[in-house]
Structure formats: C-alpha cells, structure tokens
C-alpha atoms as a PDB file:
ATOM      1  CA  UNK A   1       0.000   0.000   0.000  1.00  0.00           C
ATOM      2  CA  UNK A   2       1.377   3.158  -1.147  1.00  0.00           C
ATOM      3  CA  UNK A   3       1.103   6.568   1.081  1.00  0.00           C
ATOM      4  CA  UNK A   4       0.146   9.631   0.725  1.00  0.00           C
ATOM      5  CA  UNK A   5       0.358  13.631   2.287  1.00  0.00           C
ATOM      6  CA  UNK A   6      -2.088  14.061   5.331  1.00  0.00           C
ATOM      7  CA  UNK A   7      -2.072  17.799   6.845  1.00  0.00           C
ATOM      8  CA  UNK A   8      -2.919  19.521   9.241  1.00  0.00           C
ATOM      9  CA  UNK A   9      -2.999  23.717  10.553  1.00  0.00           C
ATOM     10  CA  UNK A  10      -1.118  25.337  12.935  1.00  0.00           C
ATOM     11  CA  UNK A  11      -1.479  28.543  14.856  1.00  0.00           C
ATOM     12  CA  UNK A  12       0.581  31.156  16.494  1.00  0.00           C
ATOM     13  CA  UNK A  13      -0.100  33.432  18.985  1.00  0.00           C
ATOM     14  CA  UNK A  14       2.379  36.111  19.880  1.00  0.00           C
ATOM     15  CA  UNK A  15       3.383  36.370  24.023  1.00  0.00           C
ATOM     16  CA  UNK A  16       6.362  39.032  23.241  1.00  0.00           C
ATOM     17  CA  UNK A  17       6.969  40.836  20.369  1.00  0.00           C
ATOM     18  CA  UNK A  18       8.433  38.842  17.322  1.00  0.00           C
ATOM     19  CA  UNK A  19      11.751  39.623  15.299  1.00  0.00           C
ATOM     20  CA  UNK A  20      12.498  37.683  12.965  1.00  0.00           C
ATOM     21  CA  UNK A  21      14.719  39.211  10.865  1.00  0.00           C
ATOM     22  CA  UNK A  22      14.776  40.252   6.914  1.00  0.00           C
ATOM     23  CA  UNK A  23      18.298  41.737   7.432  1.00  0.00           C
ATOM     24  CA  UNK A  24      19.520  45.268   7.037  1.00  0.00           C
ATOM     25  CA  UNK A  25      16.929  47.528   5.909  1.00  0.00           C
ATOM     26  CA  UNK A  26      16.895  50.115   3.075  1.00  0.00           C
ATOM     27  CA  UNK A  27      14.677  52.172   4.615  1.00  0.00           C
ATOM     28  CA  UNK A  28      14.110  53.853   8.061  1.00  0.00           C
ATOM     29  CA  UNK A  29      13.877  50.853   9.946  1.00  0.00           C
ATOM     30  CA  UNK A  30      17.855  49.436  10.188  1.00  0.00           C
ATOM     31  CA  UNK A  31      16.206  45.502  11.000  1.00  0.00           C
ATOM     32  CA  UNK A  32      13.029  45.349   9.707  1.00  0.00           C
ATOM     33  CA  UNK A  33      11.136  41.502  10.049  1.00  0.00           C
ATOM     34  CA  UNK A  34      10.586  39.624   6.944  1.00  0.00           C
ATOM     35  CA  UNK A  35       7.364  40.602   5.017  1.00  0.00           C
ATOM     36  CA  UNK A  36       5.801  38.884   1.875  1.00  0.00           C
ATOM     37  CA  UNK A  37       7.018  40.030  -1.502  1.00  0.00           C
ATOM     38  CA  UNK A  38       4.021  40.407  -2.882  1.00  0.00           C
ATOM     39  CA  UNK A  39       1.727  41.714  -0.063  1.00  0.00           C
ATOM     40  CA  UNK A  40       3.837  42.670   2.200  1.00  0.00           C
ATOM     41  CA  UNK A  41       2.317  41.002   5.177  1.00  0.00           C
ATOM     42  CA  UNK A  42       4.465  39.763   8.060  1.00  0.00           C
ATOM     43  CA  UNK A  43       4.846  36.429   8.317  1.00  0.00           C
ATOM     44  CA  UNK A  44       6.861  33.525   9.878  1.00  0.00           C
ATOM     45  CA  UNK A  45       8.803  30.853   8.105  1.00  0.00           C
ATOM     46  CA  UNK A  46       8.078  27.559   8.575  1.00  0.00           C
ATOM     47  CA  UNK A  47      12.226  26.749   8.879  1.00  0.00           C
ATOM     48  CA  UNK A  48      11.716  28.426  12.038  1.00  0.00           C
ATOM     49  CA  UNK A  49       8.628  26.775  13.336  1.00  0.00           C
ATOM     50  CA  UNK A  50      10.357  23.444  12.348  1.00  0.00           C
ATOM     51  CA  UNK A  51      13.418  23.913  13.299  1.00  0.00           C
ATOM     52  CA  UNK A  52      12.597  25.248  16.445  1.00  0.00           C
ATOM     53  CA  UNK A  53       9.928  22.595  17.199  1.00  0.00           C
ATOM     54  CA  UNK A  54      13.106  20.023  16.314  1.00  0.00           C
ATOM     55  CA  UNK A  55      15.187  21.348  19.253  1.00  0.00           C
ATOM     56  CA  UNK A  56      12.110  20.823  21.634  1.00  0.00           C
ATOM     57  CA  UNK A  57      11.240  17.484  20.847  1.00  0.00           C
ATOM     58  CA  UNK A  58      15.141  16.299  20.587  1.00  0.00           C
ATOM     59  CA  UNK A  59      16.209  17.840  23.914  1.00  0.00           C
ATOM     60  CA  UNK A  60      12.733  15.301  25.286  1.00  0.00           C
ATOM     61  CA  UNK A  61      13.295  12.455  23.350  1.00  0.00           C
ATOM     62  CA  UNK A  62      12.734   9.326  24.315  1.00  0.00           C
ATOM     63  CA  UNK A  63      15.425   6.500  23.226  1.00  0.00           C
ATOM     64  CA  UNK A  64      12.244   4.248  21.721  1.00  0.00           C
ATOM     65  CA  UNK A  65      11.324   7.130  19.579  1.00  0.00           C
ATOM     66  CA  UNK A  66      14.612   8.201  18.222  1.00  0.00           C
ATOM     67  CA  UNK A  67      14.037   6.387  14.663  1.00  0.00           C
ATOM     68  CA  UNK A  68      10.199   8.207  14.607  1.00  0.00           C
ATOM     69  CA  UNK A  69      11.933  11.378  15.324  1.00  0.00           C
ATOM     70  CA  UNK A  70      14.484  11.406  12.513  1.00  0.00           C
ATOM     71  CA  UNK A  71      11.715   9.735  10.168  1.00  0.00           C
ATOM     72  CA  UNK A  72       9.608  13.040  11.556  1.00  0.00           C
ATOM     73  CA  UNK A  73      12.668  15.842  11.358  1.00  0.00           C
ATOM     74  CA  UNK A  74      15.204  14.550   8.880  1.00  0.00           C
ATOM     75  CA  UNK A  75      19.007  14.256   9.894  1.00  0.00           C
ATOM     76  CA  UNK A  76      21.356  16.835   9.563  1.00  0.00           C
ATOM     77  CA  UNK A  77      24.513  16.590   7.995  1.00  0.00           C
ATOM     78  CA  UNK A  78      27.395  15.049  10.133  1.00  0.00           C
ATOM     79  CA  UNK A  79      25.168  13.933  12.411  1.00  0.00           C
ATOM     80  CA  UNK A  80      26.121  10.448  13.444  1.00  0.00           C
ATOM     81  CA  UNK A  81      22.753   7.623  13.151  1.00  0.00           C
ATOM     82  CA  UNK A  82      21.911   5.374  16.003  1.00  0.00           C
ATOM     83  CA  UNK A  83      24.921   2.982  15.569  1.00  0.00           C
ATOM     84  CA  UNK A  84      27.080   5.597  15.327  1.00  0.00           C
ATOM     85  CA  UNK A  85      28.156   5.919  12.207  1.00  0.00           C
ATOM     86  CA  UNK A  86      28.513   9.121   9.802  1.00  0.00           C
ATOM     87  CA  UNK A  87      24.971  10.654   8.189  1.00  0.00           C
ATOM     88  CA  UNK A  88      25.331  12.567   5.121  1.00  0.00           C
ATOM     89  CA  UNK A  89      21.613  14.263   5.619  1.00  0.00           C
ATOM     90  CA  UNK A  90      18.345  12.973   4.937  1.00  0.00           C
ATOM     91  CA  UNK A  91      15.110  15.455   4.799  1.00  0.00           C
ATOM     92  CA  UNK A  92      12.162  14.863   7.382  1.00  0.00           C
ATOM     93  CA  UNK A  93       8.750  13.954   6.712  1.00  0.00           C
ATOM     94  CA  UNK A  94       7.169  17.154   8.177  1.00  0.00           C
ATOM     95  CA  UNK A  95       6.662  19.919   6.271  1.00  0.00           C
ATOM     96  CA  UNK A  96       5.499  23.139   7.352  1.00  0.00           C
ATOM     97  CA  UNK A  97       4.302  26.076   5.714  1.00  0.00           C
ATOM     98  CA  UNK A  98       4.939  29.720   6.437  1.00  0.00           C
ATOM     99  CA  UNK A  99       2.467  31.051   8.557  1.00  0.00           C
ATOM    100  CA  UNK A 100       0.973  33.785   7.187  1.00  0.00           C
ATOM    101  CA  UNK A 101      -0.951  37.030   9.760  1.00  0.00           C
ATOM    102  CA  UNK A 102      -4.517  36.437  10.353  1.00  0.00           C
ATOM    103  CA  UNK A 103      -5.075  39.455  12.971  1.00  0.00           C
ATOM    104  CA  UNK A 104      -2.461  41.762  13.473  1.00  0.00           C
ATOM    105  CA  UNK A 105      -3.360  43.764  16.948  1.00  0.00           C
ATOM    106  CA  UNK A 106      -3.457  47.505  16.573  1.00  0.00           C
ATOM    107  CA  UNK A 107      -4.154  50.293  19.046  1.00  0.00           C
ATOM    108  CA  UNK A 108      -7.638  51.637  19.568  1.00  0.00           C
ATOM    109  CA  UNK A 109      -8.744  54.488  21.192  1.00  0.00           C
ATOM    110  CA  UNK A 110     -11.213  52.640  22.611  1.00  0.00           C
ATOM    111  CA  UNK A 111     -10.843  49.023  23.877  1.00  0.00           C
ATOM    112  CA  UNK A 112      -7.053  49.359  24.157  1.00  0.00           C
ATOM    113  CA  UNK A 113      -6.266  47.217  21.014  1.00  0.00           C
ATOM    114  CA  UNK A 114      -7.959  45.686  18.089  1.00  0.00           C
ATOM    115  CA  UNK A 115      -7.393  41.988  16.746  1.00  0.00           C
ATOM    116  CA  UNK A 116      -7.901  42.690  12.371  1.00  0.00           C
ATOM    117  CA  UNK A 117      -8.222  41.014  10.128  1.00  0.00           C
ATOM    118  CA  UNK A 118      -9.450  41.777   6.173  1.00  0.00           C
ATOM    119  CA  UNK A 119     -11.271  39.980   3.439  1.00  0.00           C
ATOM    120  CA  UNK A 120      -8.492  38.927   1.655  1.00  0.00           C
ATOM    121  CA  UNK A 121      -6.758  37.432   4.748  1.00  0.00           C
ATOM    122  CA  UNK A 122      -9.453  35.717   5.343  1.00  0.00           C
ATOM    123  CA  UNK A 123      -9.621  34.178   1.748  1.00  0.00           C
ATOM    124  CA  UNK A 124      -6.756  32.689   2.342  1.00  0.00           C
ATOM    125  CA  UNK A 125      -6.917  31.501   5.289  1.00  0.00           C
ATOM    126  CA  UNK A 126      -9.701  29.504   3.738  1.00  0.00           C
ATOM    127  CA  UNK A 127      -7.878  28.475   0.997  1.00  0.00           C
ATOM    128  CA  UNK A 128      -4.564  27.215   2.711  1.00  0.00           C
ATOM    129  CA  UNK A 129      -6.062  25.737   5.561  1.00  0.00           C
ATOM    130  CA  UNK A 130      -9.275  24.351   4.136  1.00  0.00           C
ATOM    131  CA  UNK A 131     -11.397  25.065   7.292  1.00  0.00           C
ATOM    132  CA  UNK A 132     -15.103  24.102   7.486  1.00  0.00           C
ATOM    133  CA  UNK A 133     -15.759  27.335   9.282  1.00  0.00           C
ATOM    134  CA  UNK A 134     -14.998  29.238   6.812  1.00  0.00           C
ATOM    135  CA  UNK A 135     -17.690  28.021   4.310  1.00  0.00           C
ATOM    136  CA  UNK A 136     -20.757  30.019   3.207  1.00  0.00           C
ATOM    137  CA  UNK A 137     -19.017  33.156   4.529  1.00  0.00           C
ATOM    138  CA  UNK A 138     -18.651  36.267   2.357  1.00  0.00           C
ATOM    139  CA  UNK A 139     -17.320  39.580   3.284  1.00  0.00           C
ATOM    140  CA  UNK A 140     -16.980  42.593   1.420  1.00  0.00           C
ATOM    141  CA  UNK A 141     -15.448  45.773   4.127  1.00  0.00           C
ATOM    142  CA  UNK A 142     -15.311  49.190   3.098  1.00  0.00           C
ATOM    143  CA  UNK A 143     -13.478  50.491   6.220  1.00  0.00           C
ATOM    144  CA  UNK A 144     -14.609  48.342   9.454  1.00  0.00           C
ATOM    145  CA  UNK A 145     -16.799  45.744  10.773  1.00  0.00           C
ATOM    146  CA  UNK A 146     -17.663  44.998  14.236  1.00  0.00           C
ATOM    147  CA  UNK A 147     -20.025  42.957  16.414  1.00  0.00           C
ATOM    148  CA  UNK A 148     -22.488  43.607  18.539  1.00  0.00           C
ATOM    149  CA  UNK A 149     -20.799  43.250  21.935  1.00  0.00           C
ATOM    150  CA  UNK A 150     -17.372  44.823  20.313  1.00  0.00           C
ATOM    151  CA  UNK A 151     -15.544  47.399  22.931  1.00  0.00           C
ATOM    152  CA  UNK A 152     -13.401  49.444  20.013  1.00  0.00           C
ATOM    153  CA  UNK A 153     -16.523  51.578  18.972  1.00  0.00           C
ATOM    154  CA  UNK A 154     -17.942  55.131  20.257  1.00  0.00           C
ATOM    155  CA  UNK A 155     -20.848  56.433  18.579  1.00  0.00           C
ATOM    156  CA  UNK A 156     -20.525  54.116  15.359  1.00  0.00           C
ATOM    157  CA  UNK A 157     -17.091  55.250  14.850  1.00  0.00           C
ATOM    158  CA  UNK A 158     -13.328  52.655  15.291  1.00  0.00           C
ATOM    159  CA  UNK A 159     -10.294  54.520  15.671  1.00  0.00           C
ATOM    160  CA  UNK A 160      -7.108  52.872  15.045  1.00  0.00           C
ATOM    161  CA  UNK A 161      -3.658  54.319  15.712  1.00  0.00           C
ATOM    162  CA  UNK A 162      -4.305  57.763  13.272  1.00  0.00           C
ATOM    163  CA  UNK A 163      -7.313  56.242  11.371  1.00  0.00           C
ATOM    164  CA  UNK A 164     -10.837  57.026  11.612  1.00  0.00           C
ATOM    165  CA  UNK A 165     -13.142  54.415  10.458  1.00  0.00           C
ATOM    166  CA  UNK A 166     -17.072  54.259  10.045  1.00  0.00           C
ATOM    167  CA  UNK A 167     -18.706  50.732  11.626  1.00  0.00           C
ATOM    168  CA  UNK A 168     -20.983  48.970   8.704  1.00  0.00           C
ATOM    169  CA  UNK A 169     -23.587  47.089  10.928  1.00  0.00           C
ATOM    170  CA  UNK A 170     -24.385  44.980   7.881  1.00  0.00           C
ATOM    171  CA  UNK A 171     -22.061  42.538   8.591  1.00  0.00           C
ATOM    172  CA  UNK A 172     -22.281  42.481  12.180  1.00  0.00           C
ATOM    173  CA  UNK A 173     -23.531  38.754  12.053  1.00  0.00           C
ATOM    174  CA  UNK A 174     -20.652  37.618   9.793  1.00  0.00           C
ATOM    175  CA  UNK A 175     -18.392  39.023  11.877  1.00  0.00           C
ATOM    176  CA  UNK A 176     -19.507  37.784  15.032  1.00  0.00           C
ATOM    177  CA  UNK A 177     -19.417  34.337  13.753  1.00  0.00           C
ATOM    178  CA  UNK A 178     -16.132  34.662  12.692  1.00  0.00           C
ATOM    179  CA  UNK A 179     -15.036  35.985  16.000  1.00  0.00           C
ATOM    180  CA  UNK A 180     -16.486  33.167  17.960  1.00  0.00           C
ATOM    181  CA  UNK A 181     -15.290  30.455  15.455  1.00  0.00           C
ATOM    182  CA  UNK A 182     -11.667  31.575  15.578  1.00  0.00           C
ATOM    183  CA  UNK A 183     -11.750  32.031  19.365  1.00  0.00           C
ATOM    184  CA  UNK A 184     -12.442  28.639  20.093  1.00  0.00           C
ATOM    185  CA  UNK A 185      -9.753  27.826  17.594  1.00  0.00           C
ATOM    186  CA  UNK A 186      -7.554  29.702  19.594  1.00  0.00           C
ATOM    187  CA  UNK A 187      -8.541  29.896  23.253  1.00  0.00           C
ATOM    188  CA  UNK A 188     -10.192  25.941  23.487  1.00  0.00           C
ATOM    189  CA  UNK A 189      -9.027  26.197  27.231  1.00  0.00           C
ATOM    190  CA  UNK A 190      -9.414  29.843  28.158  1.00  0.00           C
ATOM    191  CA  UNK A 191     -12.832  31.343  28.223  1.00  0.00           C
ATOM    192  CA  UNK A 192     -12.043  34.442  29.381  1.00  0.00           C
ATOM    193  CA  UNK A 193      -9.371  34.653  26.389  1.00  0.00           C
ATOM    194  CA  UNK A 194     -12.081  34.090  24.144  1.00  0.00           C
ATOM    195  CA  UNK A 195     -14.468  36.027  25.124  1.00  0.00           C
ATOM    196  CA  UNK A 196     -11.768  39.093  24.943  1.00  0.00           C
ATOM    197  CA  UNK A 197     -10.760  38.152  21.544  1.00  0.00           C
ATOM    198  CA  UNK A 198     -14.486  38.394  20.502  1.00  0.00           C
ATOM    199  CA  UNK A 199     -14.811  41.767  22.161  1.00  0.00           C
ATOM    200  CA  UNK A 200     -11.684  42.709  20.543  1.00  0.00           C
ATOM    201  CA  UNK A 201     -12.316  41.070  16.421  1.00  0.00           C
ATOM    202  CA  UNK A 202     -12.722  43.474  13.503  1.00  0.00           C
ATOM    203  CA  UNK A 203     -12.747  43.130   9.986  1.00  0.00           C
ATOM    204  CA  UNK A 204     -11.185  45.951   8.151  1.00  0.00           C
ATOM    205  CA  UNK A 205     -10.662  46.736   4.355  1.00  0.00           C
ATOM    206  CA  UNK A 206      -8.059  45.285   2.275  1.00  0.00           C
ATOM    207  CA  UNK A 207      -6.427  48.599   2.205  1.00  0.00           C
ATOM    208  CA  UNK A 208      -6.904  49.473   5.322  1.00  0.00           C
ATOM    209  CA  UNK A 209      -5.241  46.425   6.668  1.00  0.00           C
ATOM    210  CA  UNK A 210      -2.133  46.888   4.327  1.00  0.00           C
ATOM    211  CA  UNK A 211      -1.738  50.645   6.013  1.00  0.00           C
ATOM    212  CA  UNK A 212      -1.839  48.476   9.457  1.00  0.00           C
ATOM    213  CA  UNK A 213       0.864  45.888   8.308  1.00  0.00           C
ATOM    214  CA  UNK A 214       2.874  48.791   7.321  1.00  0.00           C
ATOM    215  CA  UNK A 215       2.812  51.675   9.867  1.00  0.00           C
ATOM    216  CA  UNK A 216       1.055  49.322  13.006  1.00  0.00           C
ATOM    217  CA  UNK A 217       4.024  47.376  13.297  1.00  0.00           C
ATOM    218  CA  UNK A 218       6.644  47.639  16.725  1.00  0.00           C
ATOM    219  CA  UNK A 219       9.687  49.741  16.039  1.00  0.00           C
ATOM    220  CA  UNK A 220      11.887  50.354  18.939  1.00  0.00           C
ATOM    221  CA  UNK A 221      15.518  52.110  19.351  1.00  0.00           C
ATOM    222  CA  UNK A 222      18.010  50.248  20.942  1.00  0.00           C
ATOM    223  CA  UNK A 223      21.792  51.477  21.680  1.00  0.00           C
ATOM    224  CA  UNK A 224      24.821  49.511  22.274  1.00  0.00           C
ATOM    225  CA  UNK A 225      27.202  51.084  25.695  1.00  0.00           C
ATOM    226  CA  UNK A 226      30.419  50.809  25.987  1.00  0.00           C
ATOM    227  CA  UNK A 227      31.856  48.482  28.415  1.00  0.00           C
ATOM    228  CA  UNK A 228      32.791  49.496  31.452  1.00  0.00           C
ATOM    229  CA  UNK A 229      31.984  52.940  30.638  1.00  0.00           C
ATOM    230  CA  UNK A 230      28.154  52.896  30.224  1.00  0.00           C
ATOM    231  CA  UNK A 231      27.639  55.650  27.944  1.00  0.00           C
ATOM    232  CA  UNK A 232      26.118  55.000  24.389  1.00  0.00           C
ATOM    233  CA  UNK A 233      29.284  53.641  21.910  1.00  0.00           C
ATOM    234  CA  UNK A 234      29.813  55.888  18.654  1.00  0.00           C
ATOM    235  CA  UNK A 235      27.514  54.497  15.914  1.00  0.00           C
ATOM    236  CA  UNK A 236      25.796  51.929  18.434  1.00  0.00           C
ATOM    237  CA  UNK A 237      22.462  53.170  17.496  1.00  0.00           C
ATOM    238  CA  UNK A 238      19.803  51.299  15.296  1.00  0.00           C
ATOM    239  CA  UNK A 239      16.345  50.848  14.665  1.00  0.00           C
ATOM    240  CA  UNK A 240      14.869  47.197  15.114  1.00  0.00           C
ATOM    241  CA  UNK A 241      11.098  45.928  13.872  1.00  0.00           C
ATOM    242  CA  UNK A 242       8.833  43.598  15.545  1.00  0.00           C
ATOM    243  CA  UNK A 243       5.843  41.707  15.113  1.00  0.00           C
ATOM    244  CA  UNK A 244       3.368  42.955  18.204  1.00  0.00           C
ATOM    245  CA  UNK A 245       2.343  41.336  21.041  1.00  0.00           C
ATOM    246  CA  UNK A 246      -0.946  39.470  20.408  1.00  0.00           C
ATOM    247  CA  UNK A 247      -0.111  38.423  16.872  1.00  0.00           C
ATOM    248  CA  UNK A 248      -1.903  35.655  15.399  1.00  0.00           C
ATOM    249  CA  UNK A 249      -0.173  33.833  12.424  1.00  0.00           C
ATOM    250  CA  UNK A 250      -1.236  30.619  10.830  1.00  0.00           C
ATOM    251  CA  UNK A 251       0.394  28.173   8.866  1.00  0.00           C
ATOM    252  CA  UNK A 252       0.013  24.220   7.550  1.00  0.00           C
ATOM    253  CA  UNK A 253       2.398  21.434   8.342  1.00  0.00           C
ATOM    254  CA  UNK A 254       2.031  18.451   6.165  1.00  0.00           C
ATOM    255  CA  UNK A 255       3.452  15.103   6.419  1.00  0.00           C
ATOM    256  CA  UNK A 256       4.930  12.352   4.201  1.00  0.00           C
ATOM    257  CA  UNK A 257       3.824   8.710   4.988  1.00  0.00           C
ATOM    258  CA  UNK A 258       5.396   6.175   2.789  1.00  0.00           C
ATOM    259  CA  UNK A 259       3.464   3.621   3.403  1.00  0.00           C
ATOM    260  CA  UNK A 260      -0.143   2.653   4.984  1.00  0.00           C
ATOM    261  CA  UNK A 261       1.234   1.112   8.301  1.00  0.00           C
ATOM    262  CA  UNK A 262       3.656   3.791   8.639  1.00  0.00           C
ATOM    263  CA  UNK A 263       3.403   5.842  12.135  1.00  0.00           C
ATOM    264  CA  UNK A 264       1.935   9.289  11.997  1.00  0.00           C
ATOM    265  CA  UNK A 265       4.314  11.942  13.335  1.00  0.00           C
ATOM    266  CA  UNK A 266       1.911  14.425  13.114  1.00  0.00           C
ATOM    267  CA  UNK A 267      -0.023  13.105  15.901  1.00  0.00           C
ATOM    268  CA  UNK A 268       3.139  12.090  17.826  1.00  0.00           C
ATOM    269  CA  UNK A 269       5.359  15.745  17.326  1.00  0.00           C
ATOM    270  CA  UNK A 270       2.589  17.918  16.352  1.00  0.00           C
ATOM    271  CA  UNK A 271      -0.308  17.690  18.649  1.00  0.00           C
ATOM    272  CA  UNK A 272      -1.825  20.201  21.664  1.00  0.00           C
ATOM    273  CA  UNK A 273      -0.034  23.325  22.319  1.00  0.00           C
ATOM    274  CA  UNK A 274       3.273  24.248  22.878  1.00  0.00           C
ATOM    275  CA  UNK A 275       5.176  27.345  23.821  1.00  0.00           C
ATOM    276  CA  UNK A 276       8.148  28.328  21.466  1.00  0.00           C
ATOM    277  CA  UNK A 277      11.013  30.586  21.416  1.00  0.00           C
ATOM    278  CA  UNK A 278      10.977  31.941  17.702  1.00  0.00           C
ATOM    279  CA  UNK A 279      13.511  34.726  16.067  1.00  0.00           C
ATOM    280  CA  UNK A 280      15.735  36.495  17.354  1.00  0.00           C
ATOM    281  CA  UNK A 281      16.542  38.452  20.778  1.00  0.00           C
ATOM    282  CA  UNK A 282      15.355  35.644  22.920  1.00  0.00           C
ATOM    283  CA  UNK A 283      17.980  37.242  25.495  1.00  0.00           C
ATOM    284  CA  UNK A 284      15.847  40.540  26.082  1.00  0.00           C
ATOM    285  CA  UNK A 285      12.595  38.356  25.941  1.00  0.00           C
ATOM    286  CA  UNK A 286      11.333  38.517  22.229  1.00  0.00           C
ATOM    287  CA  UNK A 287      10.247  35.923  20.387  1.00  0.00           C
ATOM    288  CA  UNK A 288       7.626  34.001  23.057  1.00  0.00           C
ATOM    289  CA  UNK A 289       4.812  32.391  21.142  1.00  0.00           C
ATOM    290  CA  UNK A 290       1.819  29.852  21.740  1.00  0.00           C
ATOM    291  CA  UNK A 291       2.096  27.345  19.226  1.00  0.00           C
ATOM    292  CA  UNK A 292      -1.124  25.429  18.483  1.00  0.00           C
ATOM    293  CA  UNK A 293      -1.592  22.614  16.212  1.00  0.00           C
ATOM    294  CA  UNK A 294      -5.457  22.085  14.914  1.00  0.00           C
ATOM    295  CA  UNK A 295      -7.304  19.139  13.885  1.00  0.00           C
ATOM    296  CA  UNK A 296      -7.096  17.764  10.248  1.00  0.00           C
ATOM    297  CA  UNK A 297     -10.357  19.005   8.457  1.00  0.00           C
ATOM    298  CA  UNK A 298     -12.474  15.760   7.113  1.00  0.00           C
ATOM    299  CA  UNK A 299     -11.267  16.847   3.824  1.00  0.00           C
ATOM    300  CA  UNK A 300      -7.922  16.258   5.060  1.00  0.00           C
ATOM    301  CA  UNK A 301      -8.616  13.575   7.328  1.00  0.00           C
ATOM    302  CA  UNK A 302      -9.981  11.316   3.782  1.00  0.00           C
ATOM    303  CA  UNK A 303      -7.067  11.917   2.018  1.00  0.00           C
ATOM    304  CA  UNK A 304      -5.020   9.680   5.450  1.00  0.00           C
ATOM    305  CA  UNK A 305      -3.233   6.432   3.564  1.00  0.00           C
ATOM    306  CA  UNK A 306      -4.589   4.781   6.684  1.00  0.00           C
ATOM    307  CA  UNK A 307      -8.494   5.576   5.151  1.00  0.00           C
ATOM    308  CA  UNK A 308      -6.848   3.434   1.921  1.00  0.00           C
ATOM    309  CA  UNK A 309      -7.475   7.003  -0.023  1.00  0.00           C
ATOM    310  CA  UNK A 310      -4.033   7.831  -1.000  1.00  0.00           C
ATOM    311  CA  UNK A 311      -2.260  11.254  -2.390  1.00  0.00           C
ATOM    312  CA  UNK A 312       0.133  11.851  -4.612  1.00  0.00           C
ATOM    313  CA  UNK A 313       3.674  11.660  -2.320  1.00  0.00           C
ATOM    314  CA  UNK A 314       6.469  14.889  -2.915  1.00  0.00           C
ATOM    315  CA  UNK A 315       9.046  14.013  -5.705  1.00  0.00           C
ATOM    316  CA  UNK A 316       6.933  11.396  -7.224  1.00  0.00           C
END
C-alpha cells in the first residue's frame, strides 16, 4: 500500500513581540522583520517553526522514539545515526508552511487594542487551511466591521492608531461568527481569552489592513554602551522591527507517509499546544509564542493512507 500527504494547521499566537529578521533595511527601519514580496504582510517561516519545534522534541526524546523522530525531522549533515556511524543528511517527513498574519493587533482608542483582520486574509486563510468554518461566509469591508458586543466603537465610529473608520452594521452577524469560530480555535481552554478576543475582532478593508501591516508594526531604538563605561558607543544606534504582542499567524504542516502502516508523526510531534522561542533576541525576551496545532479538516482527514485514499507523495 502506497502513502500519501495528510495535513494539518497550525497557529501562532504572539506572548512578546516577534523579530524575525529580513536583514539590514533600506529604509528607516535598520532591522526590519521579513514581510511577503508580494503583499507585504508579516509572516513567519516555517524553517523556524520546524526547526525550532526540532530542538524541543530532541532535547525530550525518548530513546524508543529516536528512529520516529528522525523519520519526523530529517538528519542533519554530520550527524552520526543510532549505531554511530557518519549521516550525510536525509530530509524529514514534516513539512510546514509559512504562517501567514490572520489578525495583526493595533491600538484603539477605545478598547485598548484591536485583533484585524481583512477579506483577503481571510480568503486565504480559507484556501490554505481548508477550514469548514470558513464556508458560506462572504465579506466585502469598506473600512470596518464589528459585532455587537465589540468594545473598540464610540458612537458608530473605530479609531485605530491615526485612522478614523465608520462601523458597517451589515455585517455584524458575519463578523460575530467569525469571532467566535476563531476564538475557540484559539482559546479551546481559556474562556475568558475568548471572550476578549471576541470583544476585541474586527474586519477591516483590504487597504486598510495593508496601512496596518505597514505603519502598526513595533519599532523600537536600541543602543549599544560601551563596556565598562556605560555611555552609548559611537555608531551603536539602530532601529529594530517587531511583530506585536498578540499576533496571530497561521500556517500548515504536512506530512509524508510512505506507506499505509507507517506511524503518523503528526499526531506524535505535532499535537496540543506548545510554547516556542521563535527569532531572534530571545535574550531581552522577544520571540515568546503559543504554538497550536489544529485538527485535520475531514477533507484532510480522507485523504489519510490509513483511510486506503491515498495522495500523490512529494518528488513522485
């Protein structure tokens, strides 16, 4: 019996602000994160998730699973195989995608902060992750939409860092769904999380949102000093970027069964929530996120070699 690719999403949620580093900049901003070429959204790569998500299992590991584990992650080069001998590199059977933003938090006048999102976010988020609750729901934004029991609003009016939008109460019940959808998605164990997150949802314009991904963003000056003297060193003064607090990205990891009988490591390495270090500047406490992996839709979950409906397997 031949296998196949079974999938599943993943989710993360911001505890510290996020760098994860593009390089030097060529504007303003002397390390801005990495953005998408062609929107240019934040996002995450999935190298990082992975490799990250490597180190935690490894430094865990259990003797029993050490053969699931390179099966699951691959072997680097040089490292040296269970009998000791010399690997030359093998690649892993999980593959995840970049995770892309799904709400980017943003400062409101009213309710502190905002978690939006836009249409076209939403879109894809559909398309990549193939979620049942996102079916039967369309949404066309002109500048904001809210529900019912939202706390950002005074007197039909949103007001996000220097922008002042109009609520449309025609989508209110979209919304709302939306909200309550995601936050179980994302808060399954905190209610009081959720319940925030629902108070806190909007759906803003495509434009709109791409003016938040560019000027909504964390910027902070940092210096270098001089040691021993404590006073700022000549040139030690830079700009860095950072994905806000709060962030919620979302990505898919698929994996590579070879044959029918073959262990999942999906369900053994990515399963339930864990809590990652991610980027850079882990020192000054950047980079904390909730990592949550979801449950394989039914679309997903038919396409399992172990339902004897097989996919096509990467390189073949």
């Amino acid at each position: 019996m031949n296998g196949g690719i079974v999938s599943k999403p993943y989710w993360l949620h911001c505890l510290s602000p996020l760098h994860i580093g593009a390089g030097q900049g060529a504007g303003y901003i002397d390390n801005p994160i990495m953005r998408e070429k062609v929107t240019g959204w934040p996002f995450v790569p999935g190298s990082s998730v992975k490799g990250v998500l490597r180190d935690l299992e490894n430094n865990r590991l259990e003797e029993s699973k050490k053969e699931e584990f390179n099966y699951a992650f691959g072997v680097r080069c040089n490292d040296t195989d269970r009998t000791g001998a010399n690997d030359m590199g093998r690649a892993g059977a999980l593959m995840f995608s970049d995770a892309s933003i799904v709400c980017l938090p943003v400062r409101s006048l009213f309710g502190t902060f905002a978690w939006c999102t836009a249409p076209l976010v939403l879109k894809r988020l559909k398309r990549n992750l193939g979620l049942e609750m996102m079916e039967k729901i369309e949404i066309d934004v002109s500048e904001i939409s809210i529900g019912k029991e939202s706390v950002l609003h005074h007197k039909n009016h949103v007001f996000l860092e220097d922008l002042d939008l109009s609520v449309e109460k025609a989508d209110t019940n979209i919304c709302e769904t939306l909200a309550d959808k995601l936050s179980k998605v994302l808060f399954p164990k905190n209610s009081d999380w959720a319940e925030d997150f629902k108070k806190r949802f909007a759906i803003v314009s495509d434009d709109v949102f791409n003016f938040l991904c560019e000027n909504g963003t964390q910027v902070d000056t940092r210096i270098r000093l001089e040691d021993g003297e404590k006073i700022v060193a000549k040139g030690a003064l830079w700009t860095e970027e950072y994905l806000p607090m709060e962030s919620i990205l979302s990505g898919v990891v698929h994996c590579e069964t070879r044959k029918s009988e073959d262990k999942n490591p999906l369900e053994t390495f990515c399963s339930g929530e864990r809590t990652l270090q991610l980027g850079g500047l882990a020192s000054i406490g950047k980079g904390r996120v909730r990592c949550l992996f979801g449950e394989r839709d039914k679309q997903q979950q038919e396409s399992d070699p172990t339902t004897n409906v097989t996919t096509p397997v990467r390189g073949t």
